[in-house]
Structure formats: structure tokens, C-alpha cells
N, C-alpha and C. Protein backbone atom coordinates (compact mmCIF):
# COMPACT_ATOMS: atom_id res chain seq x y z
N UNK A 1 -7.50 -0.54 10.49
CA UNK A 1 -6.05 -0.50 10.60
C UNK A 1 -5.48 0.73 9.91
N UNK A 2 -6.04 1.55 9.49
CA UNK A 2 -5.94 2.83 8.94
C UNK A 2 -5.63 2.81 7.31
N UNK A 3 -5.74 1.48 6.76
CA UNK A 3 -5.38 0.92 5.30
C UNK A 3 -6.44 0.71 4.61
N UNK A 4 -6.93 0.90 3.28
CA UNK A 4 -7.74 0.52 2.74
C UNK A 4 -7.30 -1.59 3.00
N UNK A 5 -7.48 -2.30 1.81
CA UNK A 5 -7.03 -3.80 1.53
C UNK A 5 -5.89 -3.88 0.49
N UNK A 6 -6.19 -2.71 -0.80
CA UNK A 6 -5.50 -2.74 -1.96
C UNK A 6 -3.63 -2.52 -1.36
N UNK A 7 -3.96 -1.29 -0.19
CA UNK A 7 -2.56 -0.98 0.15
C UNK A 7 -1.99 -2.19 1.49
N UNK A 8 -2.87 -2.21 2.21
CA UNK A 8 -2.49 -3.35 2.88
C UNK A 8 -1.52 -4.47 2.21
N UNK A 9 -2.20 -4.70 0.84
CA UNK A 9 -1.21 -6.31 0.26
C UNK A 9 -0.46 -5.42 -0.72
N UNK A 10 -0.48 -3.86 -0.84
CA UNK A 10 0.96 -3.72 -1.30
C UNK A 10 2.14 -3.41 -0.55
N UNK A 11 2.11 -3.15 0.71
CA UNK A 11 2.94 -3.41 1.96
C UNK A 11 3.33 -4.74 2.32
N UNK A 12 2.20 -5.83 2.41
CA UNK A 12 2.82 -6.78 2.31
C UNK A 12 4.07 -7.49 0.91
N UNK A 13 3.48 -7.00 -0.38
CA UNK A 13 4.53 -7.24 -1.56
C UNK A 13 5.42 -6.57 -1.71
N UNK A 14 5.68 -5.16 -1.25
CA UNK A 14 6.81 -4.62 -1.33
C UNK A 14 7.80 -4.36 -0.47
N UNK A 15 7.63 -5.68 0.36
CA UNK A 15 8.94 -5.80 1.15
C UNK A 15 8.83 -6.44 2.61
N UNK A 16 7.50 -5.77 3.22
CA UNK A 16 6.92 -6.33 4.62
C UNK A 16 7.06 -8.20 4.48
N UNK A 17 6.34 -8.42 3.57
CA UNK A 17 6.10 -9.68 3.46
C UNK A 17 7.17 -10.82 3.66
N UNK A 18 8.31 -10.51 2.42
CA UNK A 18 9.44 -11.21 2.49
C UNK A 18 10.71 -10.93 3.08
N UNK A 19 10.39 -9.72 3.85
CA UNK A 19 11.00 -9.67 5.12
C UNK A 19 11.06 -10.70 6.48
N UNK A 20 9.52 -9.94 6.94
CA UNK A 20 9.18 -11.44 7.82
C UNK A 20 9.29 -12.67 7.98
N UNK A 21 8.95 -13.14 6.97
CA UNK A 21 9.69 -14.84 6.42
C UNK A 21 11.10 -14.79 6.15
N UNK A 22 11.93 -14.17 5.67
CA UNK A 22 13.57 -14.41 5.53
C UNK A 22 13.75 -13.98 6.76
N UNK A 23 13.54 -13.12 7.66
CA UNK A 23 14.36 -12.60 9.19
C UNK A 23 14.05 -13.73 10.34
N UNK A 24 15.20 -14.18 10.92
CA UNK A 24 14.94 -14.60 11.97
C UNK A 24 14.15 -13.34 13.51
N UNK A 25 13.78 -13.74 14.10
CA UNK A 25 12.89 -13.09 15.25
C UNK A 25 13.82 -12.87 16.19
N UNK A 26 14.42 -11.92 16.58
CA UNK A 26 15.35 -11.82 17.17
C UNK A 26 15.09 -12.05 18.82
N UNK A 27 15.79 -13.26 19.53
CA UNK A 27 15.59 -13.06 21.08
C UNK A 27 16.70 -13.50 21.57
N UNK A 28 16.73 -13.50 22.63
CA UNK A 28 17.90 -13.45 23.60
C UNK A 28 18.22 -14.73 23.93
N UNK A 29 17.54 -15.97 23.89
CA UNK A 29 17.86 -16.69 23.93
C UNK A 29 18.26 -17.70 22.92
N UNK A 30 18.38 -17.10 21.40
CA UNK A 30 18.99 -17.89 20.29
C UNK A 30 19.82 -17.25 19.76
N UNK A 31 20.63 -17.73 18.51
CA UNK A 31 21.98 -16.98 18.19
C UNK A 31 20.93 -15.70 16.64
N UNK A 32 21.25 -15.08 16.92
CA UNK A 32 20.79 -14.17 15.39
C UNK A 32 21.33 -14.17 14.01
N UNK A 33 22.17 -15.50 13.90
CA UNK A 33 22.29 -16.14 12.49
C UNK A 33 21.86 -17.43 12.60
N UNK A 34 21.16 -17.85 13.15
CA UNK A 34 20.28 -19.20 12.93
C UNK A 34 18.89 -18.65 11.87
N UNK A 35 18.52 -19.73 11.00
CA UNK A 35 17.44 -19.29 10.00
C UNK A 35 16.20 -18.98 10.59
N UNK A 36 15.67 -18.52 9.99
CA UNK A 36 13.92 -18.27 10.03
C UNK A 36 13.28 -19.37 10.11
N UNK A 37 12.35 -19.49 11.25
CA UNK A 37 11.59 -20.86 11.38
C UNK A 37 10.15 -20.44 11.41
N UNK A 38 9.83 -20.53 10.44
CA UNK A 38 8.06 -20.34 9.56
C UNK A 38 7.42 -21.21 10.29
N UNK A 39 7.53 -22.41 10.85
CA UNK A 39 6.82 -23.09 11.05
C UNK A 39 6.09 -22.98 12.55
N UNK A 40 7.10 -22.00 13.20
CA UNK A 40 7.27 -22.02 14.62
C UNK A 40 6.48 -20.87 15.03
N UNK A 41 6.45 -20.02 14.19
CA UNK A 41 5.44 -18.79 14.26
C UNK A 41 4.07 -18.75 14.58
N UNK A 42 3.65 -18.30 15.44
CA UNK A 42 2.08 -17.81 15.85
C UNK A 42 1.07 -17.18 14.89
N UNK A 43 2.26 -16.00 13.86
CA UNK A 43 0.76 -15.68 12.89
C UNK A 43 2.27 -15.66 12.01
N UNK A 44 1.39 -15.61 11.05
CA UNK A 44 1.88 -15.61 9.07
C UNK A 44 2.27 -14.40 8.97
N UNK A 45 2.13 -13.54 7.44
CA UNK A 45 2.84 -12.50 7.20
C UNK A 45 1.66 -11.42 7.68
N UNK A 46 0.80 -11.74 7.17
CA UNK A 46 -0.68 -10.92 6.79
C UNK A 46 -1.05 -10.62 8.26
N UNK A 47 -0.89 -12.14 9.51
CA UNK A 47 -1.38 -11.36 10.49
C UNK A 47 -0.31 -10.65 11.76
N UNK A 48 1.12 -10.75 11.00
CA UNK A 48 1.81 -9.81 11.63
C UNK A 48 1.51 -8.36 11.44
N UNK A 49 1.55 -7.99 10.08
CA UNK A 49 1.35 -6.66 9.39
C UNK A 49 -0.23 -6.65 10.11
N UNK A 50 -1.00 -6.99 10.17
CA UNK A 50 -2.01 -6.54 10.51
C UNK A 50 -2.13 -6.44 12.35
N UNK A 51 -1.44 -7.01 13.34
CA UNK A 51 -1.09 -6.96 14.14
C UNK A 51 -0.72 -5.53 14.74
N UNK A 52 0.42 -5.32 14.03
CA UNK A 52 1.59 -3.94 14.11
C UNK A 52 0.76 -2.67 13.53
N UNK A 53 0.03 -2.92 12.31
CA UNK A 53 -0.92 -1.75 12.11
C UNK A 53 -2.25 -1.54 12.99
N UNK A 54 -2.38 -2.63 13.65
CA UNK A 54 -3.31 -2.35 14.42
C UNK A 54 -2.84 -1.79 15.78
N UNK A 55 -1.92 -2.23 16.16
CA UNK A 55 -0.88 -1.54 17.40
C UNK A 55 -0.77 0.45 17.21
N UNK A 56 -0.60 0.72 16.09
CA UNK A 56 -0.12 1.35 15.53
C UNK A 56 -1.02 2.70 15.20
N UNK A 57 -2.24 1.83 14.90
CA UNK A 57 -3.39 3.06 14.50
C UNK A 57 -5.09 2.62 15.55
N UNK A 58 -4.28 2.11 16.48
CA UNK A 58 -5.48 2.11 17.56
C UNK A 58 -5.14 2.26 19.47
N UNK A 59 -5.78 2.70 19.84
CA UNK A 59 -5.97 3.52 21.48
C UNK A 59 -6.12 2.04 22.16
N UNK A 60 -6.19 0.74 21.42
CA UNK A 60 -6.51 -0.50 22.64
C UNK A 60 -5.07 -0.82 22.87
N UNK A 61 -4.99 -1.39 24.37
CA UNK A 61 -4.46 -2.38 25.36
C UNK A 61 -3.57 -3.31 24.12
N UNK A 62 -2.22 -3.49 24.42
CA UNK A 62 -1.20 -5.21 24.40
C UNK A 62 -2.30 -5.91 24.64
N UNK A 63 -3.19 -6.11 25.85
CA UNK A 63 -4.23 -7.48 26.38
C UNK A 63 -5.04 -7.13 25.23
N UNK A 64 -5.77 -6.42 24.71
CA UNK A 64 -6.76 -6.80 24.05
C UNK A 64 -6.00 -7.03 22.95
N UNK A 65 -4.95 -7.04 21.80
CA UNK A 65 -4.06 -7.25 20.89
C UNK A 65 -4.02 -8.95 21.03
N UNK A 66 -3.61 -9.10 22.11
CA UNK A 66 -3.01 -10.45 22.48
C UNK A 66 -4.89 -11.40 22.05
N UNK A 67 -5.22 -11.15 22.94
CA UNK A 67 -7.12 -11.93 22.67
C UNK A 67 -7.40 -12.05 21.25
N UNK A 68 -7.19 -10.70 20.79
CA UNK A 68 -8.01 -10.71 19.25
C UNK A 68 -6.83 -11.68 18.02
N UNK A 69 -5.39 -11.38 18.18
CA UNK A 69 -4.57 -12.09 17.84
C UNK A 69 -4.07 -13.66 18.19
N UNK A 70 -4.85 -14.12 19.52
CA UNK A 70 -4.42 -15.26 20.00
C UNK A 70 -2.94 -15.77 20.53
N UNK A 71 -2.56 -14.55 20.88
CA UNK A 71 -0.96 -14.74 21.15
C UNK A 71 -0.85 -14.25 22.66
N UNK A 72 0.52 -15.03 23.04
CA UNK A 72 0.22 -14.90 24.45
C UNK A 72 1.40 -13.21 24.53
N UNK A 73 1.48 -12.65 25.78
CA UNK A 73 1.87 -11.35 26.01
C UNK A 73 3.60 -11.17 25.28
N UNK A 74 4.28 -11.87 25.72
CA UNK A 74 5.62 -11.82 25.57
C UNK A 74 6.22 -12.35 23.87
N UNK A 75 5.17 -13.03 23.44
CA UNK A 75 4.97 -13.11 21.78
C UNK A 75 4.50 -12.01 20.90
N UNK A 76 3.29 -11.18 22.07
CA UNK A 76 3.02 -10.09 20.99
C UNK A 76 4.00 -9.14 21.16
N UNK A 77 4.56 -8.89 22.55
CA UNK A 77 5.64 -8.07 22.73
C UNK A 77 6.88 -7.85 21.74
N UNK A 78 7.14 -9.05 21.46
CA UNK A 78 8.48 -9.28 20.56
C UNK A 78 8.00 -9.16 19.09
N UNK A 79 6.58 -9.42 18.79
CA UNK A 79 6.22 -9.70 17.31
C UNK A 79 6.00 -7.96 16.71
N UNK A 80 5.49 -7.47 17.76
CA UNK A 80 5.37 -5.74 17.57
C UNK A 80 6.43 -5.05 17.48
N UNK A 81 7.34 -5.36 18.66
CA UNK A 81 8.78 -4.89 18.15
C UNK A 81 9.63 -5.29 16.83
N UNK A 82 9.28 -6.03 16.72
CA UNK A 82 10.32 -6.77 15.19
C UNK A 82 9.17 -6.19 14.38
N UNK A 83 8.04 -6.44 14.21
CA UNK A 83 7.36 -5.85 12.76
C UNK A 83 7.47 -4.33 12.82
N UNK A 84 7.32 -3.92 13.58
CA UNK A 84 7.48 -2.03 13.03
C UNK A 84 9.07 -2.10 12.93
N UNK A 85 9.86 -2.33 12.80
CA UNK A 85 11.13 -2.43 12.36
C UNK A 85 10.49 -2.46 11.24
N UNK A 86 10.24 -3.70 10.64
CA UNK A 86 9.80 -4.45 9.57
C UNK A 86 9.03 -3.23 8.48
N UNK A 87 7.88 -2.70 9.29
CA UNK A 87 7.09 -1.87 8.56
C UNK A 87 8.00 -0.41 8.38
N UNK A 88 8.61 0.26 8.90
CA UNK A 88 9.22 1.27 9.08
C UNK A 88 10.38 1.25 7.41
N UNK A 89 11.28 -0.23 7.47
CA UNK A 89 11.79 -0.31 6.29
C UNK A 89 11.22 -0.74 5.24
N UNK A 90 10.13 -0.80 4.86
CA UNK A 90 9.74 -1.24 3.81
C UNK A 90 8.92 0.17 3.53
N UNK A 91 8.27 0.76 4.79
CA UNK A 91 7.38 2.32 3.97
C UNK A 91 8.73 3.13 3.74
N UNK A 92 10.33 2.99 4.35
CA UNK A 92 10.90 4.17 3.07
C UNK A 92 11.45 3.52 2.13
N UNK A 93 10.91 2.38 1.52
CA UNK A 93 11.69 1.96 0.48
C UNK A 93 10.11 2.10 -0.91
N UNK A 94 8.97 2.62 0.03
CA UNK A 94 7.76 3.02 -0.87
C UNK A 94 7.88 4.13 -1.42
N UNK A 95 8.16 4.55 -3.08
CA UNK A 95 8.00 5.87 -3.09
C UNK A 95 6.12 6.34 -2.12
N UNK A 96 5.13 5.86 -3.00
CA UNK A 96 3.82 6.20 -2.50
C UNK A 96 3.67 6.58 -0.71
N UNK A 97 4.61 6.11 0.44
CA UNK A 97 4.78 6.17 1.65
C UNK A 97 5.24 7.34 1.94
N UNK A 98 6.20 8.16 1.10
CA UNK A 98 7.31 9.21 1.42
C UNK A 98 6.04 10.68 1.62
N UNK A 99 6.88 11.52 1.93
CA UNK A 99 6.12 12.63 2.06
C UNK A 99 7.62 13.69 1.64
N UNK A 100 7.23 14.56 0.89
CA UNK A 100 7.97 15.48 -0.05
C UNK A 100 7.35 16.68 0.67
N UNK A 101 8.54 17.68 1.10
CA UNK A 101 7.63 19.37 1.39
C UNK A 101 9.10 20.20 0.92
N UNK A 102 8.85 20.75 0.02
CA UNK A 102 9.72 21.60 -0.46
C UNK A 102 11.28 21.45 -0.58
N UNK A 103 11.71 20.28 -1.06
CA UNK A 103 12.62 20.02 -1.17
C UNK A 103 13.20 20.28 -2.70
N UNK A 104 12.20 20.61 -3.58
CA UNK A 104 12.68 21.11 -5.11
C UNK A 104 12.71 22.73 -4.74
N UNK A 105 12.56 23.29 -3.25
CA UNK A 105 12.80 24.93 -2.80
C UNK A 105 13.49 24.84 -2.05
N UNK A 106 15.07 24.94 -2.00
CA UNK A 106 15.83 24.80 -0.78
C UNK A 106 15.68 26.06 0.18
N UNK A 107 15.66 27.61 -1.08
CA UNK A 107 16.20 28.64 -0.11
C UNK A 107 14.57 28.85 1.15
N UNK A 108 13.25 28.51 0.33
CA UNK A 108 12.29 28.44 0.57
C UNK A 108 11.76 27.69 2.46
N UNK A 109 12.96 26.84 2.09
CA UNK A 109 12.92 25.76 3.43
C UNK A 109 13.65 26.64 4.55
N UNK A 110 14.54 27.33 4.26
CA UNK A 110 15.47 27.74 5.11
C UNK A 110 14.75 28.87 5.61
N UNK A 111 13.99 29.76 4.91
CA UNK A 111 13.64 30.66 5.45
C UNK A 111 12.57 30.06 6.22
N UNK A 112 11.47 29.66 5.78
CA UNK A 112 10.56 28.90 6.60
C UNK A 112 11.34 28.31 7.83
N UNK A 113 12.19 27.73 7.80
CA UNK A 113 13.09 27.02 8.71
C UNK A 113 13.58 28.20 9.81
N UNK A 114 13.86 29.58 9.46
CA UNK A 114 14.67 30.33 9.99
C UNK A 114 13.36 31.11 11.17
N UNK A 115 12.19 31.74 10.72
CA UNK A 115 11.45 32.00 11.08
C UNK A 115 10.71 30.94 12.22
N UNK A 116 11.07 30.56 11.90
CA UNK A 116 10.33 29.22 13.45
C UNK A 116 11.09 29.61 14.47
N UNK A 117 12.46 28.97 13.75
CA UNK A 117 13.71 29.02 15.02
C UNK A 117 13.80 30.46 15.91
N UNK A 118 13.41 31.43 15.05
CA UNK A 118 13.64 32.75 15.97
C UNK A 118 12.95 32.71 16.26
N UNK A 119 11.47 32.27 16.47
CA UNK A 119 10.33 32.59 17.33
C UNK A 119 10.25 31.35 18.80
N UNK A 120 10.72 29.99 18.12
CA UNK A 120 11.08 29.05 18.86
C UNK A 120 12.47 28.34 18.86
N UNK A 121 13.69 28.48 19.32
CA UNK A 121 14.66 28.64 19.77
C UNK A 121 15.54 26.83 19.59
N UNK A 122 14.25 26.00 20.13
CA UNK A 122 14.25 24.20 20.29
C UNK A 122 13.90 23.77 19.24
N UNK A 123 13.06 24.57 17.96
CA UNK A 123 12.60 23.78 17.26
C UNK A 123 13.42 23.75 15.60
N UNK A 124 14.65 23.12 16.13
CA UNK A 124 15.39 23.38 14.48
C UNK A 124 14.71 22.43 13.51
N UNK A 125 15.01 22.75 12.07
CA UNK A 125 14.77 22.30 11.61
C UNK A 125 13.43 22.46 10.84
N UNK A 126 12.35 22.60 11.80
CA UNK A 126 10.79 22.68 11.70
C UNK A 126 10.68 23.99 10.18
N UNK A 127 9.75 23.78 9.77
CA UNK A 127 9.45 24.56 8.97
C UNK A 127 7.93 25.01 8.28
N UNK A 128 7.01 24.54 9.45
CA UNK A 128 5.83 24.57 9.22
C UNK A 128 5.17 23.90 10.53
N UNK A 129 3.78 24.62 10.37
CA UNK A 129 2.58 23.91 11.84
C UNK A 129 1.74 22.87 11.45
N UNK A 130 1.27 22.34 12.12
CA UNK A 130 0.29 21.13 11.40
C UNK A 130 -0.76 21.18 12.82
N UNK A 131 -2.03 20.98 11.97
CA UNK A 131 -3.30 20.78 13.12
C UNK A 131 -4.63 19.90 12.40
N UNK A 132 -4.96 19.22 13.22
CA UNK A 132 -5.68 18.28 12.21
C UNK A 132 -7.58 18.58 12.41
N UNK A 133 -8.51 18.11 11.99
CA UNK A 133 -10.07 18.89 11.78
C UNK A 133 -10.81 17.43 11.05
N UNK A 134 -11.35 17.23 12.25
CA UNK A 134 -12.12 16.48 11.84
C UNK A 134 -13.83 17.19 11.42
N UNK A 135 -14.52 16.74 9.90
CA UNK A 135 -15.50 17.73 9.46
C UNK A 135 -16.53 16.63 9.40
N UNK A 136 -17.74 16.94 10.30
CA UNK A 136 -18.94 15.62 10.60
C UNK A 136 -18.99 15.74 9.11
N UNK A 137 -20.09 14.41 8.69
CA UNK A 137 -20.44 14.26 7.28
C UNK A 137 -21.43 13.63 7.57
N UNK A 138 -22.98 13.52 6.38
CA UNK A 138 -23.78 12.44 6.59
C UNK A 138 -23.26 11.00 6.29
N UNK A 139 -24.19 10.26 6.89
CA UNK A 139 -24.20 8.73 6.32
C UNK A 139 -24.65 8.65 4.84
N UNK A 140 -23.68 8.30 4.07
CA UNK A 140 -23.93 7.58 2.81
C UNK A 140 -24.43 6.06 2.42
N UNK A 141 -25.52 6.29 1.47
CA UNK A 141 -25.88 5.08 1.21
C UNK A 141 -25.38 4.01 0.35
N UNK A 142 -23.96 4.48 -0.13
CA UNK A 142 -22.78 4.16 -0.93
C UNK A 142 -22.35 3.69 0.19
N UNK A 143 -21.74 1.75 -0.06
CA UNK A 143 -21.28 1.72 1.37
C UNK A 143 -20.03 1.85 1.26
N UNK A 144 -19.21 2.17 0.29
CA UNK A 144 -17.59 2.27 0.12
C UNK A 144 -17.30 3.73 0.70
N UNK A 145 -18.39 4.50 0.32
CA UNK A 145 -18.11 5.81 1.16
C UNK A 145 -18.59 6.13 3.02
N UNK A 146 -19.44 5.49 3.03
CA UNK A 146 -20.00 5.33 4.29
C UNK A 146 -18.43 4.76 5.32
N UNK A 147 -17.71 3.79 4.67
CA UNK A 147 -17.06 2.98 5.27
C UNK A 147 -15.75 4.15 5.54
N UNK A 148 -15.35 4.77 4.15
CA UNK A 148 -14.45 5.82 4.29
C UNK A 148 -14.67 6.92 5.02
N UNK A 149 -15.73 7.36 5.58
CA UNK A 149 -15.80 8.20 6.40
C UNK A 149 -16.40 8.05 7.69
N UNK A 150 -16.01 6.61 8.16
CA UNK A 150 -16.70 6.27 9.59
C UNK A 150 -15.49 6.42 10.68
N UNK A 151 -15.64 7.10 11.44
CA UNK A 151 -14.42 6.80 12.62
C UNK A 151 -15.38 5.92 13.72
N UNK A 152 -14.16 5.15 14.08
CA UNK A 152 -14.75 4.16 15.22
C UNK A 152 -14.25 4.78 16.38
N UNK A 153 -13.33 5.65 16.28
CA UNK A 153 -12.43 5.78 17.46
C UNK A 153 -14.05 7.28 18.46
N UNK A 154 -14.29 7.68 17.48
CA UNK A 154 -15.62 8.65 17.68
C UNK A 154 -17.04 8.35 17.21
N UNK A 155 -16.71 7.37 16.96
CA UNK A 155 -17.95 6.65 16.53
C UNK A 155 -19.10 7.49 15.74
N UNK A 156 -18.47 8.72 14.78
CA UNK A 156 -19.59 9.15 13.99
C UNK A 156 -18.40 9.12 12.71
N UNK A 157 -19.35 9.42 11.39
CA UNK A 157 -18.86 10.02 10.20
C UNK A 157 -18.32 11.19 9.88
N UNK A 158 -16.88 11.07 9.89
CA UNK A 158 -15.95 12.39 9.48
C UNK A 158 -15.09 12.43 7.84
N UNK A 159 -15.05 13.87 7.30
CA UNK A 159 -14.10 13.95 6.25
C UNK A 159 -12.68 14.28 7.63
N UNK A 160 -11.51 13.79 7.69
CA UNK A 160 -10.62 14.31 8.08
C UNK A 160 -9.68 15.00 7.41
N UNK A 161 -9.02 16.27 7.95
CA UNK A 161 -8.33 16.87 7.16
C UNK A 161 -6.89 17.34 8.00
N UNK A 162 -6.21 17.65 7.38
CA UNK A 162 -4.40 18.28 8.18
C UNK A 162 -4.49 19.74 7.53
N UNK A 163 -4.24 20.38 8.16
CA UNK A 163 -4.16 21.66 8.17
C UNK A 163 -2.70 21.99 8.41
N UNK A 164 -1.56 22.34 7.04
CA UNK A 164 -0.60 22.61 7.47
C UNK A 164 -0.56 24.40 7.28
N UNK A 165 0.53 25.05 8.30
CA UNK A 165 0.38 26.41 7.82
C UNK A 165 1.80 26.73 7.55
N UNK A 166 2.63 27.43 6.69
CA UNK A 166 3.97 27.99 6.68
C UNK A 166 3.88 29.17 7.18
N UNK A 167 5.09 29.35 8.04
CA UNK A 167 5.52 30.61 8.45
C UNK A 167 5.21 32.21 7.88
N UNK A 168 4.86 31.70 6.45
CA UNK A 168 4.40 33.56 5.46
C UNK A 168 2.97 33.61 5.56
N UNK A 169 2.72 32.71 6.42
CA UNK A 169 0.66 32.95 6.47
C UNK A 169 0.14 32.11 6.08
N UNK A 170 0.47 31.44 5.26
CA UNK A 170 -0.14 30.63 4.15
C UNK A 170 -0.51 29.28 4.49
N UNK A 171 -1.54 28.47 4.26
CA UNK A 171 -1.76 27.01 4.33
C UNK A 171 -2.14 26.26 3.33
N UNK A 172 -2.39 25.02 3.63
CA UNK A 172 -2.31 24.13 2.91
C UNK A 172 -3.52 23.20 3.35
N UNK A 173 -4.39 22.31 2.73
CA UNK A 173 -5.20 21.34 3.41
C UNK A 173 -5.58 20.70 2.69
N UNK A 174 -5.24 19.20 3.78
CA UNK A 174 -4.88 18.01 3.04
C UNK A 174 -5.91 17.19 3.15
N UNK A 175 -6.99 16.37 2.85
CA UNK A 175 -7.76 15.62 3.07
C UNK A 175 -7.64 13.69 3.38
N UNK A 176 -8.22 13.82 4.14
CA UNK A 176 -7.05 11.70 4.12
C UNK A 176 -8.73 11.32 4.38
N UNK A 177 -8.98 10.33 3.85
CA UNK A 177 -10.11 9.01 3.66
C UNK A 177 -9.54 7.81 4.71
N UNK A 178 -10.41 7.72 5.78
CA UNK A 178 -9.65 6.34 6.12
C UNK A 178 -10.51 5.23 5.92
N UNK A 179 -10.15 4.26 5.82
CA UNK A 179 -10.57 2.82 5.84
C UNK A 179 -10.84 2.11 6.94
């Protein structure tokens, strides 16, 4: 799901969780101040969030979602739409979620900012490129590392990395571990 476990249940505690349970599910055929009915629900907190992150950080099918979740189509439909709501407000209320790029450099941004725009005309705002590199690795006999560097989606062992570059030449590279 692209989460280790540790961050998984801190998404669920910092906000995902008791979201889901206090919000009613919004549909068209009930009023949207009637309460939250827990009881009536298909999955709990844990397997919504895990639902929506799996929506989220995988290339499979609604049908195969629906099988592995046990929910029928028009349940997962609505449960995916309401949880990334769900997940969306609770990662900016994470500092650890946010992503910071030069915002303690304003004039820094602008120029970076300015240099795009004259070269690309549509792209306001922008202030940097991003390209991502996946770097094979062996199999480790550590299985916490083995596990962190397995992609399923390619089915071999990668370090992945983001490659950002600013406009004066310069880059940056970021390394991410997935789970």
C-alpha cells in the first residue's frame, strides 16, 4: 500500500480514523445530517484506509478491489470516494505528510518560478523538474530490507529515487524506501 505499518496506524490516529466513524457516508438517497451508522458498514476504519491506499498506490481494476475487499461495486465506488476525501484531510493536517521547497527563499522561488515560465509559457507557478530512477539492488538476507526494496509492480528489487532539478542546473536526489 506504499506504507510501512508504523505510518499506516499513524494515519489512522491522526485523524483518518475518527473521521470515518463520526462522518456520515454521503449518498443520495439519505439526508447528510443523519448520524454515522458503524454498524451498517462493510469494512471498519483500518479496512477503509487500507482500501483507498490500495486504490491509490496500485495499477489493479475497482473488480479486483471489490474481490479482495468483499464489497460489492457501487459500495467500493462510494467508500473510495469518501475515504480519499478522508485521507487527503488528514495528510494536510500531518506536519510529517507536507512537503516544504523553498518557502524560507521567496525571491529564490520566483526566479526559479520565472525561468520556467519564459521557457514554458502554461506552466505558472512551477519551479522545478522532477524524474524518477528506479536503481536494481541485490536481494538481502535482512528481511526488513529485502521487503523495502521489493517492487511488485516490476517484480525485482529497487532503491527508488526522485530526481528533482532547479532551473540554475542544479539537483537534488531524494531516496524513498517502500514497503
Amino acid at each position: 500500500m506504499g506504507f510501512d505499518v508504523a505510518t499506516f496506524h499513524s494515519i489512522l490516529s491522526l485523524g483518518f480514523g475518527s473521521t470515518w466513524l463520526s462522518t456520515p457516508i454521503p449518498r443520495t438517497d439519505t439526508s447528510i445530517l443523519g448520524g454515522s451508522r458503524l454498524g451498517a458498514r462493510s469494512l471498519d476504519l483500518a479496512g477503509a484506509l487500507g482500501l483507498v491506499l490500495h486504490y491509490v498506490n496500485s495499477t489493479m481494476q475497482e473488480s479486483s478491489l471489490q474481490q479482495i475487499f468483499a464489497i460489492i461495486p457501487s459500495t467500493a465506488s462510494q467508500y473510495i470516494t469518501f475515504a480519499l476525501d478522508i485521507l487527503l484531510k488528514t495528510l494536510q493536517l500531518m506536519p510529517d505528510a507536507s512537503i516544504e521547497w523553498l518557502h524560507t527563499i521567496p525571491d529564490e522561488f520566483k526566479q526559479c518560478s520565472d525561468l520556467i515560465t519564459a521557457r514554458h509559457p502554461r506552466l505558472k507557478g512551477a519551479f522545478a523538474s522532477i524524474d524518477g530512477l528506479n536503481l536494481p539492488v541485490q536481494t538481502s538476507n535482512d528481511e526488513d530490507i529485502e521487503n523495502a526494496t521489493f517492487n511488485g509492480w516490476l517484480s525485482e528489487h529497487f532503491v527508488s529515487s526522485v530526481l528533482v532539478f532547479c532551473p540554475f542546473g542544479e539537483f537534488s536526489v531524494y531516496c524513498f524506501r517502500f514497503y
